[in-house]
C-alpha atoms as a PDB file:
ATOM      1  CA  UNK A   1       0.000   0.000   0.000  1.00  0.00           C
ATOM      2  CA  UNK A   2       2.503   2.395   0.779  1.00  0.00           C
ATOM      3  CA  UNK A   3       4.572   1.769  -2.488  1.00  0.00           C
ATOM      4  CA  UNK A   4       1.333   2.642  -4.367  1.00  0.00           C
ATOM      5  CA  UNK A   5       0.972   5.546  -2.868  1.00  0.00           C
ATOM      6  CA  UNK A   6       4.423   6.847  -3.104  1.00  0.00           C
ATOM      7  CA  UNK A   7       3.999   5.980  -7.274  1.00  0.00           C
ATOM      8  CA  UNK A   8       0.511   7.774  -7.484  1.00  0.00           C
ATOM      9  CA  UNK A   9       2.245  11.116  -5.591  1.00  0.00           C
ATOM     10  CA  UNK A  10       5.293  10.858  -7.908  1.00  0.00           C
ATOM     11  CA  UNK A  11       2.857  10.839 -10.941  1.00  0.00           C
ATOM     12  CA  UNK A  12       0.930  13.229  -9.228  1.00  0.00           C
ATOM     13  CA  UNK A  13       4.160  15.169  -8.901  1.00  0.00           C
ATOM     14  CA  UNK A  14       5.452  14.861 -12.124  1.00  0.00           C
ATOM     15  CA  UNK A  15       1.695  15.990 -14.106  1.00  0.00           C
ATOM     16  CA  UNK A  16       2.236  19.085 -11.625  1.00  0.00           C
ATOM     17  CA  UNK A  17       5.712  19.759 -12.856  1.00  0.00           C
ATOM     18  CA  UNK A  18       4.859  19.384 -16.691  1.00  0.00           C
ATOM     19  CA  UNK A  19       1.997  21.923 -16.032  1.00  0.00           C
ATOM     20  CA  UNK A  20       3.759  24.433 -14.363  1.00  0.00           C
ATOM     21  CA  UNK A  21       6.696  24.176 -17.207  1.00  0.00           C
ATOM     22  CA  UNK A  22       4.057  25.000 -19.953  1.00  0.00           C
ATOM     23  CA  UNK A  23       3.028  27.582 -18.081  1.00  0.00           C
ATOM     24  CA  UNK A  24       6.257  29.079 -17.629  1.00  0.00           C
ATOM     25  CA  UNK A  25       6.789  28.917 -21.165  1.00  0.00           C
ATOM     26  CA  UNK A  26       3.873  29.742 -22.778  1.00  0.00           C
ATOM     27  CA  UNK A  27       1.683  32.263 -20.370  1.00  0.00           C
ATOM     28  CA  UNK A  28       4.837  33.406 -18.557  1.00  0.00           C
ATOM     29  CA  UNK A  29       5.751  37.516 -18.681  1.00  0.00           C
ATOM     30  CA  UNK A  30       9.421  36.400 -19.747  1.00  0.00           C
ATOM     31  CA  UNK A  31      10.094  36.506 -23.669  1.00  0.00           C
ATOM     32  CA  UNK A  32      12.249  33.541 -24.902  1.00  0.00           C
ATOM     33  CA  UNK A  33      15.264  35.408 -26.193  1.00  0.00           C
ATOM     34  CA  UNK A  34      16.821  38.526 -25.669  1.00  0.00           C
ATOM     35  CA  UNK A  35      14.174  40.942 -24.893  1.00  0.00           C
ATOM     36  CA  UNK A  36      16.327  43.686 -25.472  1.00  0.00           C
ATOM     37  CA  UNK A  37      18.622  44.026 -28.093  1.00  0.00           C
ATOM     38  CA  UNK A  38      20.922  47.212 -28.858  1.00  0.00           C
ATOM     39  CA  UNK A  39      23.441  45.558 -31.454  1.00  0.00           C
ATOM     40  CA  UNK A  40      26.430  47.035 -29.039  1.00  0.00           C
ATOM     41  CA  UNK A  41      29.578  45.297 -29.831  1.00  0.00           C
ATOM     42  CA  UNK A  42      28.196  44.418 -33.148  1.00  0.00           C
ATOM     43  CA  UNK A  43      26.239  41.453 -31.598  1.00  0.00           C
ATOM     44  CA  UNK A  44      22.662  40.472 -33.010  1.00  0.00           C
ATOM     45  CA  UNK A  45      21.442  39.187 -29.601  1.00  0.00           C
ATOM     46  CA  UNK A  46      19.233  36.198 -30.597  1.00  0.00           C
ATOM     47  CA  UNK A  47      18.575  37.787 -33.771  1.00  0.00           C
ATOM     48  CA  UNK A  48      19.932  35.820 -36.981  1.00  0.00           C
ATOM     49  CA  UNK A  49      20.163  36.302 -40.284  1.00  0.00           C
ATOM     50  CA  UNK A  50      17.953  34.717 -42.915  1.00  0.00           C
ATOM     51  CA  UNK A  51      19.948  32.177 -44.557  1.00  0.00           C
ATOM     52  CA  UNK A  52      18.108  31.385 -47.411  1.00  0.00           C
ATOM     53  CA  UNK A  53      14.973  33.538 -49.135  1.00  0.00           C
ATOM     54  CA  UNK A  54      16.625  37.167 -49.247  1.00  0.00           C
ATOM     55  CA  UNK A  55      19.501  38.521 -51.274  1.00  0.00           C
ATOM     56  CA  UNK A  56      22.017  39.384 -48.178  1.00  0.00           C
ATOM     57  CA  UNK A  57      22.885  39.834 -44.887  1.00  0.00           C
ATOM     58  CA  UNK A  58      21.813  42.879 -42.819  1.00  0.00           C
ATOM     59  CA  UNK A  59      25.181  44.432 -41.438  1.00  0.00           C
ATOM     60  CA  UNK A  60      26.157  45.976 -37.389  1.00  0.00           C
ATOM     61  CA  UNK A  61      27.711  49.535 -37.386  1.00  0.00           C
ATOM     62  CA  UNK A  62      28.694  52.148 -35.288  1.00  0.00           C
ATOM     63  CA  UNK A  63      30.004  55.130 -37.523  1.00  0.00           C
ATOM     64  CA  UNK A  64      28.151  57.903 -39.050  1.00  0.00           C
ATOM     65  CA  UNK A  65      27.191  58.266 -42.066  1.00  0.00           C
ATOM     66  CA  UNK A  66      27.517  61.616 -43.137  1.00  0.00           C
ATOM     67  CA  UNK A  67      25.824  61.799 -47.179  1.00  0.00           C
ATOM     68  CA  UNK A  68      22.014  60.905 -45.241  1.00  0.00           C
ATOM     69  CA  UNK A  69      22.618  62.583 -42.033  1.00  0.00           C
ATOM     70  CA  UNK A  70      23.127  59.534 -39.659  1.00  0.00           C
ATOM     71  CA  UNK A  71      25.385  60.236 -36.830  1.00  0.00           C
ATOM     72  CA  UNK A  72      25.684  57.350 -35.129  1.00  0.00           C
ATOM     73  CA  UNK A  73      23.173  54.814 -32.666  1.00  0.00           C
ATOM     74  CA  UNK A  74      19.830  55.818 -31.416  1.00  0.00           C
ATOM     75  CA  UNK A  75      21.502  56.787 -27.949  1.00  0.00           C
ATOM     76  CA  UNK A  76      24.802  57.675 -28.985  1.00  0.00           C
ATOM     77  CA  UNK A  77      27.809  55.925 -28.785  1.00  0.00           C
ATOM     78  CA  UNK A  78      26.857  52.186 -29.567  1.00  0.00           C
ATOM     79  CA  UNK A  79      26.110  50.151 -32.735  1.00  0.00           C
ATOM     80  CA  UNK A  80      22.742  49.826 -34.986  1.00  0.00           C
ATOM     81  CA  UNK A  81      22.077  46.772 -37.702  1.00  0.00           C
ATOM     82  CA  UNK A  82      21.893  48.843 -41.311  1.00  0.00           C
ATOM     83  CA  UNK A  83      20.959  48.330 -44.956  1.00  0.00           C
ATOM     84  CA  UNK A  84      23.147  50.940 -47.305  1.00  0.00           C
ATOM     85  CA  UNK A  85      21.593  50.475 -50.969  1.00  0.00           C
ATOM     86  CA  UNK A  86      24.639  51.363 -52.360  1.00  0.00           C
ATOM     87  CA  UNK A  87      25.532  48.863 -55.001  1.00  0.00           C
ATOM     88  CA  UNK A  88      22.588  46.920 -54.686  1.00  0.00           C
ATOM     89  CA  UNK A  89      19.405  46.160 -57.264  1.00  0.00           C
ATOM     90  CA  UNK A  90      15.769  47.190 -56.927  1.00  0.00           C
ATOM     91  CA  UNK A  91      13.607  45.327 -54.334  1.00  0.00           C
ATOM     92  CA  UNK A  92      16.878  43.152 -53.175  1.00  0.00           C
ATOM     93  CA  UNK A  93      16.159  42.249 -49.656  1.00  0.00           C
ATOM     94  CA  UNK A  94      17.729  41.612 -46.591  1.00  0.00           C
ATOM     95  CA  UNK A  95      15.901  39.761 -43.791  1.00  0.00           C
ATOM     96  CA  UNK A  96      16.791  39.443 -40.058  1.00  0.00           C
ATOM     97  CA  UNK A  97      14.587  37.452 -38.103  1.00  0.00           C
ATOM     98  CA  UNK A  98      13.907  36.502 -34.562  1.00  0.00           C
ATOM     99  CA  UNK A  99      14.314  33.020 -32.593  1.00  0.00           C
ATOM    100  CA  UNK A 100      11.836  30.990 -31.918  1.00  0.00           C
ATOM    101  CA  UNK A 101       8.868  32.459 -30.097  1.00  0.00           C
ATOM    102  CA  UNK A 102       5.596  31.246 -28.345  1.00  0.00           C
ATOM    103  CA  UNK A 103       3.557  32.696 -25.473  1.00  0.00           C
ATOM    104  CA  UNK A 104      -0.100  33.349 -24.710  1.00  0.00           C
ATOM    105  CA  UNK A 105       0.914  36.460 -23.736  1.00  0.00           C
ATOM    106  CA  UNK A 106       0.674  39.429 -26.312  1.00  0.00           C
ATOM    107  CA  UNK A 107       4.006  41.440 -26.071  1.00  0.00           C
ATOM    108  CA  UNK A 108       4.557  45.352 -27.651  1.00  0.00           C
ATOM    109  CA  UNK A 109       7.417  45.550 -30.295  1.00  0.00           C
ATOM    110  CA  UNK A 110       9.293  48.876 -30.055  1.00  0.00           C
ATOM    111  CA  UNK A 111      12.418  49.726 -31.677  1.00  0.00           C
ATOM    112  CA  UNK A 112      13.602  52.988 -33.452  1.00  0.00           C
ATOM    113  CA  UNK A 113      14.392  53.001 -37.063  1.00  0.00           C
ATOM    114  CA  UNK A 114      15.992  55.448 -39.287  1.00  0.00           C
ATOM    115  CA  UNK A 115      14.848  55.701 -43.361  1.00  0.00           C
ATOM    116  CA  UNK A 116      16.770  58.582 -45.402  1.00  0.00           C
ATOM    117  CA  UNK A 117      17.544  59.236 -48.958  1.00  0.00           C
ATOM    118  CA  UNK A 118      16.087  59.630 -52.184  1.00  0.00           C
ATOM    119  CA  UNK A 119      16.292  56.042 -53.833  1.00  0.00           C
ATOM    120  CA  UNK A 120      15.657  54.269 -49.873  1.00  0.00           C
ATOM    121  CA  UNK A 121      12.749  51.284 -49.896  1.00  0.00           C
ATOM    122  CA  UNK A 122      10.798  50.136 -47.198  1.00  0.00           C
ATOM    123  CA  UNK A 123      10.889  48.383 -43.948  1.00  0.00           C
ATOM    124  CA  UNK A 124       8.664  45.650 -42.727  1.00  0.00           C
ATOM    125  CA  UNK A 125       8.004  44.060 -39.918  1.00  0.00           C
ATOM    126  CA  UNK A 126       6.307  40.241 -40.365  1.00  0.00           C
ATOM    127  CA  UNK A 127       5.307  37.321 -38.613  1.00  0.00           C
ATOM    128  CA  UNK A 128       5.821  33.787 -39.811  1.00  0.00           C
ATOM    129  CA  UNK A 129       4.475  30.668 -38.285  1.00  0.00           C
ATOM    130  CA  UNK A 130       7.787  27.930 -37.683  1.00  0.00           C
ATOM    131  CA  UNK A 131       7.279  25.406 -40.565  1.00  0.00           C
ATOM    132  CA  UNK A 132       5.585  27.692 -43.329  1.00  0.00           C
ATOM    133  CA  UNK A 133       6.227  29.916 -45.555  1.00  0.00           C
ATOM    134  CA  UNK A 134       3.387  32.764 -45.571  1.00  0.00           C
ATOM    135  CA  UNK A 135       4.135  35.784 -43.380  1.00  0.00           C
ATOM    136  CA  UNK A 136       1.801  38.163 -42.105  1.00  0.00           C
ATOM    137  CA  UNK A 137       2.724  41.833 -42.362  1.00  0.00           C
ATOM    138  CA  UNK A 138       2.612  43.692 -38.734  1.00  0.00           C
ATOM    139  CA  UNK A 139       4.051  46.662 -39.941  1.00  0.00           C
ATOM    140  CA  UNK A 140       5.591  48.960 -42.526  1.00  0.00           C
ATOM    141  CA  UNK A 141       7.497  52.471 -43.425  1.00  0.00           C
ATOM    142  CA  UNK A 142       8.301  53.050 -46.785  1.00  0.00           C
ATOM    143  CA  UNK A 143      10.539  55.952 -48.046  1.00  0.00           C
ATOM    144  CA  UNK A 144      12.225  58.764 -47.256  1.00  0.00           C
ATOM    145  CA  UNK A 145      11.775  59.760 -43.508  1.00  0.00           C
ATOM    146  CA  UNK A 146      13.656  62.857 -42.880  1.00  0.00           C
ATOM    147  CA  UNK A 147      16.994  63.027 -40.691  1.00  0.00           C
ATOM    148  CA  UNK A 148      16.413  61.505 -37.573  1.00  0.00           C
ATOM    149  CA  UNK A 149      15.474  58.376 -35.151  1.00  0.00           C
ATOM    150  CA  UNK A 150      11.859  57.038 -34.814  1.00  0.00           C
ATOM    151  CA  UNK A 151      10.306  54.832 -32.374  1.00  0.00           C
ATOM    152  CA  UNK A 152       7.677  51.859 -33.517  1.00  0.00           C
ATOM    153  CA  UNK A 153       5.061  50.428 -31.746  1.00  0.00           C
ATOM    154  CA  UNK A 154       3.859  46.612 -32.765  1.00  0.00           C
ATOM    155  CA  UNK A 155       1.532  44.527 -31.233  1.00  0.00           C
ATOM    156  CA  UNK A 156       2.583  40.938 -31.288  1.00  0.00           C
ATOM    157  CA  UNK A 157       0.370  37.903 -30.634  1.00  0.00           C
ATOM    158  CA  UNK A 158       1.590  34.044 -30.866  1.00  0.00           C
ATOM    159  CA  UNK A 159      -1.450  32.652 -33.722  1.00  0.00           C
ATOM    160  CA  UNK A 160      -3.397  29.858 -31.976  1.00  0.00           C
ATOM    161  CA  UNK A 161      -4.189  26.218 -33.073  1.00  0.00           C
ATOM    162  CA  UNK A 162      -7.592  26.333 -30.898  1.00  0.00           C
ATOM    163  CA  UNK A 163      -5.837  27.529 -27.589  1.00  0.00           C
ATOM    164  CA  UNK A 164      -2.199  25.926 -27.998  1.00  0.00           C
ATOM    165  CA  UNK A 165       0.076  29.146 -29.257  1.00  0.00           C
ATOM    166  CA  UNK A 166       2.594  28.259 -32.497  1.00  0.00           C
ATOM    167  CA  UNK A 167       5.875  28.842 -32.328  1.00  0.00           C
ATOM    168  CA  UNK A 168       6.597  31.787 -34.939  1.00  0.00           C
ATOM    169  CA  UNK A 169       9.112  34.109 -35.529  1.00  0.00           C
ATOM    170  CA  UNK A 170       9.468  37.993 -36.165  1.00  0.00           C
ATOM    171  CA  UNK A 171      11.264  38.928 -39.160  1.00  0.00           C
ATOM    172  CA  UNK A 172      12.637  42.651 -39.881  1.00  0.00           C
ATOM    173  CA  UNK A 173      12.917  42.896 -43.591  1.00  0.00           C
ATOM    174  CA  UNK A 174      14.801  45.689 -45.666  1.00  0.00           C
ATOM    175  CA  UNK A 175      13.906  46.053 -49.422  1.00  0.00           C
ATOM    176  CA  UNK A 176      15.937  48.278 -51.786  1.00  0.00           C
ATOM    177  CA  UNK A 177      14.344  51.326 -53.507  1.00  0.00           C
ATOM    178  CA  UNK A 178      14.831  52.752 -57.041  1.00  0.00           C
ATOM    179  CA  UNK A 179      18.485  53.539 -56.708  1.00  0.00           C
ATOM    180  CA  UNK A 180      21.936  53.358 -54.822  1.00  0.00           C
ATOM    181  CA  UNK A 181      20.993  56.477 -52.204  1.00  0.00           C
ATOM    182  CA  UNK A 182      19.460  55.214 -49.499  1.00  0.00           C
ATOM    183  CA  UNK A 183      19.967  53.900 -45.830  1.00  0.00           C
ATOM    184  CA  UNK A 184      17.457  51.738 -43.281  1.00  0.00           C
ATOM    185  CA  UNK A 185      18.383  51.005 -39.883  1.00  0.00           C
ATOM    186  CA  UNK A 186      16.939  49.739 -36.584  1.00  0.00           C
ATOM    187  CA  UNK A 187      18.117  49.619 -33.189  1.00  0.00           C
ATOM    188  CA  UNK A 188      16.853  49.912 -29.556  1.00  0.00           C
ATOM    189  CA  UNK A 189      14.827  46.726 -30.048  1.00  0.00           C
ATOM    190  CA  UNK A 190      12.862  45.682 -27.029  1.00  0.00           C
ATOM    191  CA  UNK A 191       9.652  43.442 -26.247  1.00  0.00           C
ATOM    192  CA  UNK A 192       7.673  44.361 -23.650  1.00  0.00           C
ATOM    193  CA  UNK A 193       4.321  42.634 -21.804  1.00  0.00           C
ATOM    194  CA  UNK A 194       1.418  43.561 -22.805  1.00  0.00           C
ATOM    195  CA  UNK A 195      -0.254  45.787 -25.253  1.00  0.00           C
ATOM    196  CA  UNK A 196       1.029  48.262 -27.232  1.00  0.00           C
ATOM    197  CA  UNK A 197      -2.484  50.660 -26.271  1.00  0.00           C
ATOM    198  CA  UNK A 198      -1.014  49.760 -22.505  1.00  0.00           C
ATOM    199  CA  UNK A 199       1.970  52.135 -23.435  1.00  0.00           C
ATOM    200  CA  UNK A 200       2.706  53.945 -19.985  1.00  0.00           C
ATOM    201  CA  UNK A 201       3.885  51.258 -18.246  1.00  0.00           C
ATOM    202  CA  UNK A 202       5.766  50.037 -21.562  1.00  0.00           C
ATOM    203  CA  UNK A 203       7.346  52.993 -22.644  1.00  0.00           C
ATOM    204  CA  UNK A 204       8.848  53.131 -18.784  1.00  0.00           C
ATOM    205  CA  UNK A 205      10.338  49.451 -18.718  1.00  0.00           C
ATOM    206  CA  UNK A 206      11.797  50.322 -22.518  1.00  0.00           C
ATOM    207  CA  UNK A 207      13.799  53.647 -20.757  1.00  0.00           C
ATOM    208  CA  UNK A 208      14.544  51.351 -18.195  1.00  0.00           C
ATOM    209  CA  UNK A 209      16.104  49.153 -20.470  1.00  0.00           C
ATOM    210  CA  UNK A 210      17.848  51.576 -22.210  1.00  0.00           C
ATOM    211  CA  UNK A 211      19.143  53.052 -19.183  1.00  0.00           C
ATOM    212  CA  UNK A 212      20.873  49.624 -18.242  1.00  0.00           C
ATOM    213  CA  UNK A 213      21.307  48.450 -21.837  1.00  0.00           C
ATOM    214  CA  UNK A 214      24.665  46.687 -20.728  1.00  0.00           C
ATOM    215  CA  UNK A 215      23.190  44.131 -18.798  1.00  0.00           C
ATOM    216  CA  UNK A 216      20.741  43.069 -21.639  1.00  0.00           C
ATOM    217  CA  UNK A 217      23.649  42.338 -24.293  1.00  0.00           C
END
């Protein structure tokens, strides 16, 4: 009797642990990679680049770039990932993309971009389920947009099979415009819990993040 009952608490036990470990992963607040990245020290930070399906590689920098008014990072003094046109062919793309992601929980994507010169394309962010190929546009810019840093807001929801969340990942893709002059960039990338409409309490944790954006590399 008492070895049955020791086997029906360790079962009980285990079906315990296995729900609390789905819960962790999939209705926890955490986000399964780096919730903040700032490309300092050139570093993509659980972001990769897409190895097949685009025409090249996004590149990390940390210089100005004088001819479209970029001076350096977001906040000064670190690194950004950047598309120059120059030397590349009309809607070439390059595609970064995220690990992969799951959670019940819908998370705001902010990050600031930067879009200047005649000939620049557009930027995109999309969403594509692990395992397929259609994406699902979440957001866009497209041309020109002055001298200067913006900040993006995207809300971002794992798609459901009935109430199981699929994995999916978050791709950032730059397309080239109608000629060689023309920059994109992104940095300052952070996911946050919740909404984007819930934006007070996100637009604090993202300075907060920024303010320690050493300990997030």
């Amino acid at each position: 009797m008492t070895g049955t009952c020791r086997e029906v608490g360790s079962t009980l036990w285990v079906h315990v642990w296995l729900i609390l470990t789905w819960a962790t992963v999939f209705v926890g607040p955490q986000v399964p990679f780096a919730s903040n990245c700032n490309f300092d020290g050139e570093l993509l930070c659980g972001f990769v680049q897409q190895s097949v399906g685009d025409d090249f590689d996004w590149e990390v920098g940390s210089g100005a770039v004088e001819a479209l008014g970029l001076s350096g990072d977001h906040t000064g003094g670190g690194s950004y990932a950047y598309l120059n046109t120059t030397g590349k062919t009309r809607s070439q793309t390059a595609i970064l993309r995220s690990m992969q992601l799951a959670s019940l929980t819908p998370h705001c994507l902010t990050f600031y971009y930067y879009m200047a010169g005649a000939d620049v394309g557009s930027l995109a962010v999309l969403q594509q389920r692990v395992g397929e190929q259609r994406r699902t546009e979440l957001w866009s810019v497209e041309g020109d947009q002055g001298h200067g840093w913006k900040r993006a807001k995207v809300d971002v929801t794992s798609p459901l099979d009935g109430n199981t969340p699929m994995a999916y990942r978050i791709n950032f893709d730059a397309v080239v415009g109608s000629g060689e002059l023309g920059l994109i960039a992104i940095d300052d990338v952070v996911f946050v819990n919740g909404p984007c409409d819930s934006d007070g309490k996100a637009a604090l944790k993202v300075q907060l993040k920024n303010q320690h954006r050493d300990h997030f590399r």
